[in-house]
N, C-alpha and C. Protein backbone atom coordinates (compact mmCIF):
# COMPACT_ATOMS: atom_id res chain seq x y z
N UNK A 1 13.27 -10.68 -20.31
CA UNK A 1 12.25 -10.42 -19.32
C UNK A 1 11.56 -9.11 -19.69
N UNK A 2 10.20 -9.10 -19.23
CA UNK A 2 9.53 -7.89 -19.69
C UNK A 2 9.04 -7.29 -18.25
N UNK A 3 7.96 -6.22 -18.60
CA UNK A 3 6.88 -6.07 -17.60
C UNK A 3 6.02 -6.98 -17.25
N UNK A 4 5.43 -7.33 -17.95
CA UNK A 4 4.55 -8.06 -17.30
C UNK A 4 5.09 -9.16 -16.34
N UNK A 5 6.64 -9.47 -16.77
CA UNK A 5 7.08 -10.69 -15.58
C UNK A 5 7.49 -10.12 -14.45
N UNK A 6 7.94 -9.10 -14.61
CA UNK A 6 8.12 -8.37 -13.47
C UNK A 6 6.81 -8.31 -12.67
N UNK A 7 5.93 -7.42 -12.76
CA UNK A 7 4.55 -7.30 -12.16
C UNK A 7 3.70 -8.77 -11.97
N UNK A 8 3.99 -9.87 -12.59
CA UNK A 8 3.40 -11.19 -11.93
C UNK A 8 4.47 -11.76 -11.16
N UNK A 9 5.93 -11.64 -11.05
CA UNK A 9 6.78 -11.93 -10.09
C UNK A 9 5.95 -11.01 -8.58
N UNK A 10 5.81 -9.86 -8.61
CA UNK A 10 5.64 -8.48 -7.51
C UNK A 10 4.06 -8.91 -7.10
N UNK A 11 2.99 -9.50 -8.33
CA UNK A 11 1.89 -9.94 -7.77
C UNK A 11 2.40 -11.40 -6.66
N UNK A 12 2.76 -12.13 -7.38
CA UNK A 12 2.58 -13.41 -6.54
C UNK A 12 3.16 -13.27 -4.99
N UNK A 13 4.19 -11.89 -5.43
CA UNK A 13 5.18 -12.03 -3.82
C UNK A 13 4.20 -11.44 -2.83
N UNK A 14 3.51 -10.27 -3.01
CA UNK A 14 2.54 -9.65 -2.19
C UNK A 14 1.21 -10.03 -2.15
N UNK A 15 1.08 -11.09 -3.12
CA UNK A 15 -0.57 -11.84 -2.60
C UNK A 15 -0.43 -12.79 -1.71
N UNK A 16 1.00 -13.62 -1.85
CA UNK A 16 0.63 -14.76 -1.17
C UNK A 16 0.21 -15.00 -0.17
N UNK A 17 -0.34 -15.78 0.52
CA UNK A 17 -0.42 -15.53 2.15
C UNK A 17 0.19 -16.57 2.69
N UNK A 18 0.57 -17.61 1.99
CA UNK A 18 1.56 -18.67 2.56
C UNK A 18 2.52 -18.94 1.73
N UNK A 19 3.82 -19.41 2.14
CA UNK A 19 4.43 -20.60 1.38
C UNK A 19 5.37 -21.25 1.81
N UNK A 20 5.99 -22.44 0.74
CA UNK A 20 6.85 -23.62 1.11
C UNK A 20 8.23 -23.01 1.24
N UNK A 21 8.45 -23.25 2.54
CA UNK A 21 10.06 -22.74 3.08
C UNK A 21 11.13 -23.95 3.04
N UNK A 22 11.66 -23.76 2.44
CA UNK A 22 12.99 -24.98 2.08
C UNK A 22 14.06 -24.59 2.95
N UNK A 23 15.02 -25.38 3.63
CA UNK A 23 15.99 -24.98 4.29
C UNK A 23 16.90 -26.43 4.77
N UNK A 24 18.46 -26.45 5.43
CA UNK A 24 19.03 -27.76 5.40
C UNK A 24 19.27 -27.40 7.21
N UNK A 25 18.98 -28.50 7.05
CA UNK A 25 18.91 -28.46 9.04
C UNK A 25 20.42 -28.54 9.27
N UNK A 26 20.63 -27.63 9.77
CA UNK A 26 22.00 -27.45 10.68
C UNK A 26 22.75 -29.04 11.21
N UNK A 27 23.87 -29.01 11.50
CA UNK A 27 24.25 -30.04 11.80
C UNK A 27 24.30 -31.60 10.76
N UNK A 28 23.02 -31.98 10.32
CA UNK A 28 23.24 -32.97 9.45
C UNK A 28 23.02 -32.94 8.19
N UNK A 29 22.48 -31.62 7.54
CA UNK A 29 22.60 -31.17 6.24
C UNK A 29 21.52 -31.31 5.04
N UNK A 30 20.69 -32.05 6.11
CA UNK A 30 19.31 -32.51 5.49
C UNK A 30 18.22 -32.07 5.29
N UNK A 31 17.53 -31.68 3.80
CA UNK A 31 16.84 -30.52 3.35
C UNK A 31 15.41 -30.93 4.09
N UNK A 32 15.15 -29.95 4.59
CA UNK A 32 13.50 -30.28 4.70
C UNK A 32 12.42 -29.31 4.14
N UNK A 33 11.19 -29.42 4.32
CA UNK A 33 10.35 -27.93 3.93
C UNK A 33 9.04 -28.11 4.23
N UNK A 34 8.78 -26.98 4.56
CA UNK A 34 7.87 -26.50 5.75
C UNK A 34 6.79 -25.54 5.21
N UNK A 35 5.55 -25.39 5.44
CA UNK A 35 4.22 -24.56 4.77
C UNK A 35 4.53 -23.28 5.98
N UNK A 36 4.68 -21.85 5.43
CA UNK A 36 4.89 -20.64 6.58
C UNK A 36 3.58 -19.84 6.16
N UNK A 37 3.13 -19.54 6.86
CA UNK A 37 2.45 -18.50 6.88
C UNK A 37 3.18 -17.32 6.29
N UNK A 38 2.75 -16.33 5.39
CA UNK A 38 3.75 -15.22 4.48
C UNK A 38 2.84 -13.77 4.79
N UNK A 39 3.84 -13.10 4.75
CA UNK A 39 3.26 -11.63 4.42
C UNK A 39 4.48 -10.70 3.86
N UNK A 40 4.08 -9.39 4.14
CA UNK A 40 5.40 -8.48 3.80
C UNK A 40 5.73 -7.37 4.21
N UNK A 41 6.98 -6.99 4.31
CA UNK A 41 7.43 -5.99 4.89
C UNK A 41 6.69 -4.52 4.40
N UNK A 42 6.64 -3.22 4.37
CA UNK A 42 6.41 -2.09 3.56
C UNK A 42 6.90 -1.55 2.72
N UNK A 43 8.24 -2.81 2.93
CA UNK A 43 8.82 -2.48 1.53
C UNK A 43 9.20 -3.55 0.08
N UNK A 44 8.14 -4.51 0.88
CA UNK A 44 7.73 -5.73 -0.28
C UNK A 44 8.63 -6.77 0.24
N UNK A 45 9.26 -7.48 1.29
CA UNK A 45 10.12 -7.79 1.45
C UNK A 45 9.35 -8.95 2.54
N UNK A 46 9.72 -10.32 1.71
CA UNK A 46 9.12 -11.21 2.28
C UNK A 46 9.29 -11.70 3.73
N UNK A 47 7.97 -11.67 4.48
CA UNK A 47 8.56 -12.05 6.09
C UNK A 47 7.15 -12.93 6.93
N UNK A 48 7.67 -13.75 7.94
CA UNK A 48 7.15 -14.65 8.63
C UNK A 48 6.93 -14.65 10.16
N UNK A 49 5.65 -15.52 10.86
CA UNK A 49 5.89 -15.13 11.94
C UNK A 49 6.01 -16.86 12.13
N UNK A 50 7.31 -17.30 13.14
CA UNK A 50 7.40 -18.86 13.10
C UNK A 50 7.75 -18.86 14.75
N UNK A 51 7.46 -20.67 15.34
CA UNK A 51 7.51 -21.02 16.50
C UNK A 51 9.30 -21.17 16.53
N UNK A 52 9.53 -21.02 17.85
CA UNK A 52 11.11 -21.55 17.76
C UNK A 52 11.19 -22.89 18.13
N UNK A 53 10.29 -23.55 18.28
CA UNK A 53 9.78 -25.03 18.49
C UNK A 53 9.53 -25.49 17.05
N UNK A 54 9.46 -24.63 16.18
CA UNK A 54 9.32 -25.63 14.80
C UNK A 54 10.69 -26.62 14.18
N UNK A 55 10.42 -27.04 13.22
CA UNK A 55 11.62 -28.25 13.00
C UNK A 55 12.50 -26.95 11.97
N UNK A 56 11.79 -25.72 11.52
CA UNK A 56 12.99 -25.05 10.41
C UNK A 56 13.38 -24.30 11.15
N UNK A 57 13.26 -23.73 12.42
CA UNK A 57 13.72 -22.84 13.15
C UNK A 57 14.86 -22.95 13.82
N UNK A 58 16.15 -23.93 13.88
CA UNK A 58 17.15 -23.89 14.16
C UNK A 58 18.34 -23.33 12.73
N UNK A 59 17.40 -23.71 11.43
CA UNK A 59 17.97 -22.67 10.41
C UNK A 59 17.81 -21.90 10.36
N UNK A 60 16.87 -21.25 10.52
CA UNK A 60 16.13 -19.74 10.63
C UNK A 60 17.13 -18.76 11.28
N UNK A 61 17.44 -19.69 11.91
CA UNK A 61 18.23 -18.86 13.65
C UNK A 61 19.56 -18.50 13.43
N UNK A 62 19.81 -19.75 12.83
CA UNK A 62 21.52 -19.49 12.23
C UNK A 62 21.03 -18.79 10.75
N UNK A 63 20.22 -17.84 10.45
CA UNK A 63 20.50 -17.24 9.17
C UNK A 63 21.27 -17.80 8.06
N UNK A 64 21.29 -19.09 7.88
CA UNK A 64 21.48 -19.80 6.57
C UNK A 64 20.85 -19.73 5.79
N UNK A 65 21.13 -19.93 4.50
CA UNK A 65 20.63 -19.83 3.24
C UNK A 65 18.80 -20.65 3.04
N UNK A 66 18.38 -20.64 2.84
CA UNK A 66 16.58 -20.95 2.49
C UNK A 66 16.09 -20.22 1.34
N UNK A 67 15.08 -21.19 0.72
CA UNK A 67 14.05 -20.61 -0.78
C UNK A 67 13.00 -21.13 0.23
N UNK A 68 12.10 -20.06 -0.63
CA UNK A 68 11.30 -19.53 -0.70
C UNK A 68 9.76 -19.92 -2.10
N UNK A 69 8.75 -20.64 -1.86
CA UNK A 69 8.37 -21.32 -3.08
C UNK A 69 6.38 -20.86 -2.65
N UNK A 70 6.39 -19.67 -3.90
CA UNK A 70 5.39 -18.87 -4.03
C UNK A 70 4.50 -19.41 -4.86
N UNK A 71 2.86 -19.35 -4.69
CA UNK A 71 2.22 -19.86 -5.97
C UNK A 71 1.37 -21.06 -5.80
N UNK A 72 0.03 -21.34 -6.33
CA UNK A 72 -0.84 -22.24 -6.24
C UNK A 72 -1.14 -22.75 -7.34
N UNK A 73 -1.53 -23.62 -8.05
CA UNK A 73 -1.92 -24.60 -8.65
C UNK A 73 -3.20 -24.28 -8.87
N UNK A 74 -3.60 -24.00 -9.92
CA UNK A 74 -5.00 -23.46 -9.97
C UNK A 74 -6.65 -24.83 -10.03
N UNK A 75 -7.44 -24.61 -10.09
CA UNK A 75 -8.48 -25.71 -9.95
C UNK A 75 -8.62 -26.61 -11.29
N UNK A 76 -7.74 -25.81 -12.45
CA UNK A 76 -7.89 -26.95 -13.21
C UNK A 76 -6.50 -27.03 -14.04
N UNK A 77 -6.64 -27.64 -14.66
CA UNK A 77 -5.22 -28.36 -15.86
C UNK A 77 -4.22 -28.61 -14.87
N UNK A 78 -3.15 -28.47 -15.54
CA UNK A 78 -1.71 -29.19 -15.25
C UNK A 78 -1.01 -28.52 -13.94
N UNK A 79 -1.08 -28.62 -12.87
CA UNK A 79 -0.19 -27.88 -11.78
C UNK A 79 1.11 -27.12 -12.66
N UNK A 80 1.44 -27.49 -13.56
CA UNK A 80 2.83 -27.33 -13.65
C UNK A 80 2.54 -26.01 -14.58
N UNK A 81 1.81 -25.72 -15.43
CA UNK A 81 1.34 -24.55 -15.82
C UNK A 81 0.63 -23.38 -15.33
N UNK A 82 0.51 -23.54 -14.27
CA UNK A 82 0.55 -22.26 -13.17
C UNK A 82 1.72 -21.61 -12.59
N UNK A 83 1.54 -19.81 -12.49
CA UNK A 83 2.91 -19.54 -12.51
C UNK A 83 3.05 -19.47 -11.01
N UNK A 84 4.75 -19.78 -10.40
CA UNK A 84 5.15 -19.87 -9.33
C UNK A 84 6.29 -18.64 -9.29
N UNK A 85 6.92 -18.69 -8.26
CA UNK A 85 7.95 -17.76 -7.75
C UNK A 85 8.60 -18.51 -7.02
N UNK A 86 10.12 -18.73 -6.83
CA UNK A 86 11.02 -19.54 -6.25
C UNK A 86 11.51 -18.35 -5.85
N UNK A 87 12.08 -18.14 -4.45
CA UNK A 87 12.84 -16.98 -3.67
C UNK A 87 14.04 -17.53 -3.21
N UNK A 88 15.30 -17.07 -3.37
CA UNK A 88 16.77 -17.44 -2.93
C UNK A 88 17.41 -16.62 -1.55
N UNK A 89 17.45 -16.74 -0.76
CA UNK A 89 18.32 -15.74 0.24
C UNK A 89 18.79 -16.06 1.50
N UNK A 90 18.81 -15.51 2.70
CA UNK A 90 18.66 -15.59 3.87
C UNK A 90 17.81 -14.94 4.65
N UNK A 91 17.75 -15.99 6.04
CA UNK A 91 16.41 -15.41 6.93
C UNK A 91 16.99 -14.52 7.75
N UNK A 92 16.43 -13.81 8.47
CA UNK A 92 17.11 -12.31 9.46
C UNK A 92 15.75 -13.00 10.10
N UNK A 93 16.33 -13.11 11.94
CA UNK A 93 15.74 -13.30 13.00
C UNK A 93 15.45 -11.82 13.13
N UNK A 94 14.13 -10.98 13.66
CA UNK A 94 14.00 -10.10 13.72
C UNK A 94 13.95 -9.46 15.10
N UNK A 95 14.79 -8.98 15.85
CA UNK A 95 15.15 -8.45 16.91
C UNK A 95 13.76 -8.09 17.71
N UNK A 96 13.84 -8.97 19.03
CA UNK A 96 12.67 -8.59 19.88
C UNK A 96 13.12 -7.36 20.81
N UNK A 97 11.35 -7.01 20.98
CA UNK A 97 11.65 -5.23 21.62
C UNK A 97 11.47 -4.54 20.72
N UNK A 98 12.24 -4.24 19.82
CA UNK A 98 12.51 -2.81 18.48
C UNK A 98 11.64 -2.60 17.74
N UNK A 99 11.30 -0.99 17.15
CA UNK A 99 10.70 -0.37 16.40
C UNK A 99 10.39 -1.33 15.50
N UNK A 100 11.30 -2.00 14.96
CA UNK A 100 11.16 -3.02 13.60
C UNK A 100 9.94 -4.11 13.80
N UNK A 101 10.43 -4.67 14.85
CA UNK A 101 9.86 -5.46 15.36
C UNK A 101 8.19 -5.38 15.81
N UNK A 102 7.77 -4.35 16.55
CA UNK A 102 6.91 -3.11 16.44
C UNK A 102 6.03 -3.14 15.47
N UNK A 103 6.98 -2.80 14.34
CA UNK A 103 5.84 -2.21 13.08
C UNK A 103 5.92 -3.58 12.52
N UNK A 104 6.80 -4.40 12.38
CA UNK A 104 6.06 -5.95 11.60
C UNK A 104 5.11 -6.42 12.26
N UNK A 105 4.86 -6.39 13.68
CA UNK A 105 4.06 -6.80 13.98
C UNK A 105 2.50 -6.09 13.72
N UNK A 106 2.39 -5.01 13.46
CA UNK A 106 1.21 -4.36 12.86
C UNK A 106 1.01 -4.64 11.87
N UNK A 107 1.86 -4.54 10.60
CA UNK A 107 1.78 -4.88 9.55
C UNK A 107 1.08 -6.80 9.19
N UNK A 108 1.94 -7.51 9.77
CA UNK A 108 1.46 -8.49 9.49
C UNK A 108 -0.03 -9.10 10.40
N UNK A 109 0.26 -8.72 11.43
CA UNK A 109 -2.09 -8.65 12.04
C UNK A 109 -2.64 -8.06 10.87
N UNK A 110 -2.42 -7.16 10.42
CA UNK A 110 -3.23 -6.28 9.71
C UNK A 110 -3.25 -7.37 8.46
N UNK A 111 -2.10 -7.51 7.80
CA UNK A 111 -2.86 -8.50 6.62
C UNK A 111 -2.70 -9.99 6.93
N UNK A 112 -2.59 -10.63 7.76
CA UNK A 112 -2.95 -12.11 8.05
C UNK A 112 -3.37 -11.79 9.60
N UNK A 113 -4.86 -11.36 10.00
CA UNK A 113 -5.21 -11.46 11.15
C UNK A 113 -5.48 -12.99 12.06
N UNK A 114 -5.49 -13.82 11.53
CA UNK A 114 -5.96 -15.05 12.13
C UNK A 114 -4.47 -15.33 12.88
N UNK A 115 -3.41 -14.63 12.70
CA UNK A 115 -2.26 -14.72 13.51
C UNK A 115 -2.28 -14.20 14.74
N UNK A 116 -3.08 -13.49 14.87
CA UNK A 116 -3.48 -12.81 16.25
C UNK A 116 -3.45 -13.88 17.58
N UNK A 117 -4.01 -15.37 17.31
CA UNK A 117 -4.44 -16.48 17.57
C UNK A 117 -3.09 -16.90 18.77
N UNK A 118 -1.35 -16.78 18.00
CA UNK A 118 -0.37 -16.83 18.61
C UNK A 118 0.90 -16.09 18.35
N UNK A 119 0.10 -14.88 17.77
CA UNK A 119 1.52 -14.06 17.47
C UNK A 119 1.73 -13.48 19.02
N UNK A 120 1.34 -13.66 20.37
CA UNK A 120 1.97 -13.05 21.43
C UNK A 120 2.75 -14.09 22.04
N UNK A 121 2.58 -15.60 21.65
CA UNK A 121 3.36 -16.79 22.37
C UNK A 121 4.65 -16.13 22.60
N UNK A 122 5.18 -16.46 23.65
CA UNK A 122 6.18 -16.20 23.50
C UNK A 122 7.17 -16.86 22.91
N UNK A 123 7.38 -18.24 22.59
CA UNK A 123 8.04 -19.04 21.58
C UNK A 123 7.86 -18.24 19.65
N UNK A 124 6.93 -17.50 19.45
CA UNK A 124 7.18 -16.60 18.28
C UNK A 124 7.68 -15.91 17.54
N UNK A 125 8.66 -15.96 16.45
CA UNK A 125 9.51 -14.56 16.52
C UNK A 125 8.90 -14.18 14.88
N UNK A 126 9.14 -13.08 14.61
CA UNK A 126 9.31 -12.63 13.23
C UNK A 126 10.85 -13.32 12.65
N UNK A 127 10.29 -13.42 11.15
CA UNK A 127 12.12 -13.90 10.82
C UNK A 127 11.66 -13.43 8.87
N UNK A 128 12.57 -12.20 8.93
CA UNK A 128 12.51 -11.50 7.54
C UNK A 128 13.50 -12.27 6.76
N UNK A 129 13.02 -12.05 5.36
CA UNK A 129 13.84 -13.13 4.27
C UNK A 129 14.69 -11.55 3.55
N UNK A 130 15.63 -11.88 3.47
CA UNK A 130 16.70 -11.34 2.46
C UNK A 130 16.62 -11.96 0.89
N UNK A 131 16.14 -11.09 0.24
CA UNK A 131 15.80 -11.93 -1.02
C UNK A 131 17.72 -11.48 -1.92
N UNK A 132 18.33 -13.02 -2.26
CA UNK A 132 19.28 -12.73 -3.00
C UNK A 132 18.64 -12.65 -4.72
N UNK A 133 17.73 -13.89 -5.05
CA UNK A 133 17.46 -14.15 -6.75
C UNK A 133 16.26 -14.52 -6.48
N UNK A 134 15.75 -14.46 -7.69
CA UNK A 134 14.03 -15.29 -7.60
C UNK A 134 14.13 -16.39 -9.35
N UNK A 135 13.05 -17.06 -8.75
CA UNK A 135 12.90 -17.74 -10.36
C UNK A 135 11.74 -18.08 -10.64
N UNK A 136 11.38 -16.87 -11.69
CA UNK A 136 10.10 -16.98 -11.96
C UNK A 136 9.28 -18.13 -12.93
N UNK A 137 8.55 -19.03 -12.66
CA UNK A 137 7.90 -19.48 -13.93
C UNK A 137 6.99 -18.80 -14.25
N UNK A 138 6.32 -19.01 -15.50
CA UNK A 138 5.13 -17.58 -15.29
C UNK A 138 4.13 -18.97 -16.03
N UNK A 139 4.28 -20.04 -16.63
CA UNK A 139 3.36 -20.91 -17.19
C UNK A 139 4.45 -21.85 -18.13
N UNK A 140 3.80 -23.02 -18.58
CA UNK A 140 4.72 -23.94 -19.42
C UNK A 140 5.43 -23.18 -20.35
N UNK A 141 6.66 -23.31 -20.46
CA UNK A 141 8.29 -22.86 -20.93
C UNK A 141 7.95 -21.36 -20.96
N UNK A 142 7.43 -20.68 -19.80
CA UNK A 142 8.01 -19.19 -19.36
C UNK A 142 8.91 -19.37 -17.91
N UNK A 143 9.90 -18.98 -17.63
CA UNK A 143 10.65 -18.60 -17.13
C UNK A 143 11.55 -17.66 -17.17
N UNK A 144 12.22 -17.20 -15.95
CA UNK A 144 12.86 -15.92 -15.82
C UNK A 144 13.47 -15.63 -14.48
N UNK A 145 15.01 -15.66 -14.75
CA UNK A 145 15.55 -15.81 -13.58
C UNK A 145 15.73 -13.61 -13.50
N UNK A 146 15.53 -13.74 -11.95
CA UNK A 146 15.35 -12.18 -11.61
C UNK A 146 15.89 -11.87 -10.26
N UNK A 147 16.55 -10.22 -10.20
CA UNK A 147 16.97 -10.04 -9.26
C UNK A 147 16.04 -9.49 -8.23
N UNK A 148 16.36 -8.78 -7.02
CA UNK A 148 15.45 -8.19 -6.01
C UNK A 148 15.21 -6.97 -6.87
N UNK A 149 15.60 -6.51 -7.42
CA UNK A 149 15.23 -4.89 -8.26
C UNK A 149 13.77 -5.33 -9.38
N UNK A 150 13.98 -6.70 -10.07
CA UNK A 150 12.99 -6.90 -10.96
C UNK A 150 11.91 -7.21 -10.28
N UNK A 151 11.55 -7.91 -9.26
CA UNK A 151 10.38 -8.04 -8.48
C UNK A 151 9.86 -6.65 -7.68
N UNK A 152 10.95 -5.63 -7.39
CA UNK A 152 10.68 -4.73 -6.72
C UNK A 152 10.66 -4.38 -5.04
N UNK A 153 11.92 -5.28 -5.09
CA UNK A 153 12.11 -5.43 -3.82
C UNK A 153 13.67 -4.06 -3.40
């Protein structure tokens, strides 16, 4: 792994503004995955604002394991030669009331404002990702498996 994978791992995590949340529904074990709205902590640290009425939010809740799947497909050639970011970890329900809570919520109006729309529902919570590994593709046969230190987390 070099720099530059590092810094297109750290681009894709802090541009994205959405992505595909993978997770196994509690109880019957069955993977599903879900389009989240994305942003990030201040300290690069991937986080969401989700309904507790959604279908991934009973994993969310129990802080089980979920990836994380960064990255678009560009307007032309092969989807598969565009680089992505796969994220490994757990979700952290983010404590309502608190400072934390507080400043994610500034942070993320500020860079995805169209959340404004229902970030006061009260069915809403923040739910921060714990990044354990990432796996970077960067384009056809680049890859690079990386920790939270190589992305810059």
């Amino acid at each position: 792994m070099d720099d530059a994978a590092r810094g297109l791992a750290h681009q894709l995590l802090v541009q994205s503004r959405h992505a595909a949340l993978a997770v196994l529904q509690p109880g019957t074990g069955q993977p599903t995955i879900s389009r989240i709205g994305l942003a990030t902590t201040g300290r690069g640290q991937p986080v969401t604002l989700v309904s507790e009425l959604s279908a991934h939010w009973p994993a969310l809740a129990n802080g089980t394991a979920c990836a994380l799947l960064l990255g678009e497909p560009g307007q032309r050639g092969d989807p598969l030669t565009h680089p992505r970011l796969s994220l490994h970890g757990k979700a952290r329900v983010v404590p309502r009331d608190t400072d934390e809570e507080q400043a994610l919520r500034r942070r993320y109006l500020r860079l995805r404002p169209n959340a404004k729309l229902y970030a006061d529902f009260a069915d809403f919570r923040f739910v921060a990702f714990e990044v354990e590994q990432g796996l970077l593709v960067g384009g056809f046969g680049r890859a690079w498996e990386m920790t939270p230190a190589d992305m810059g987390l």
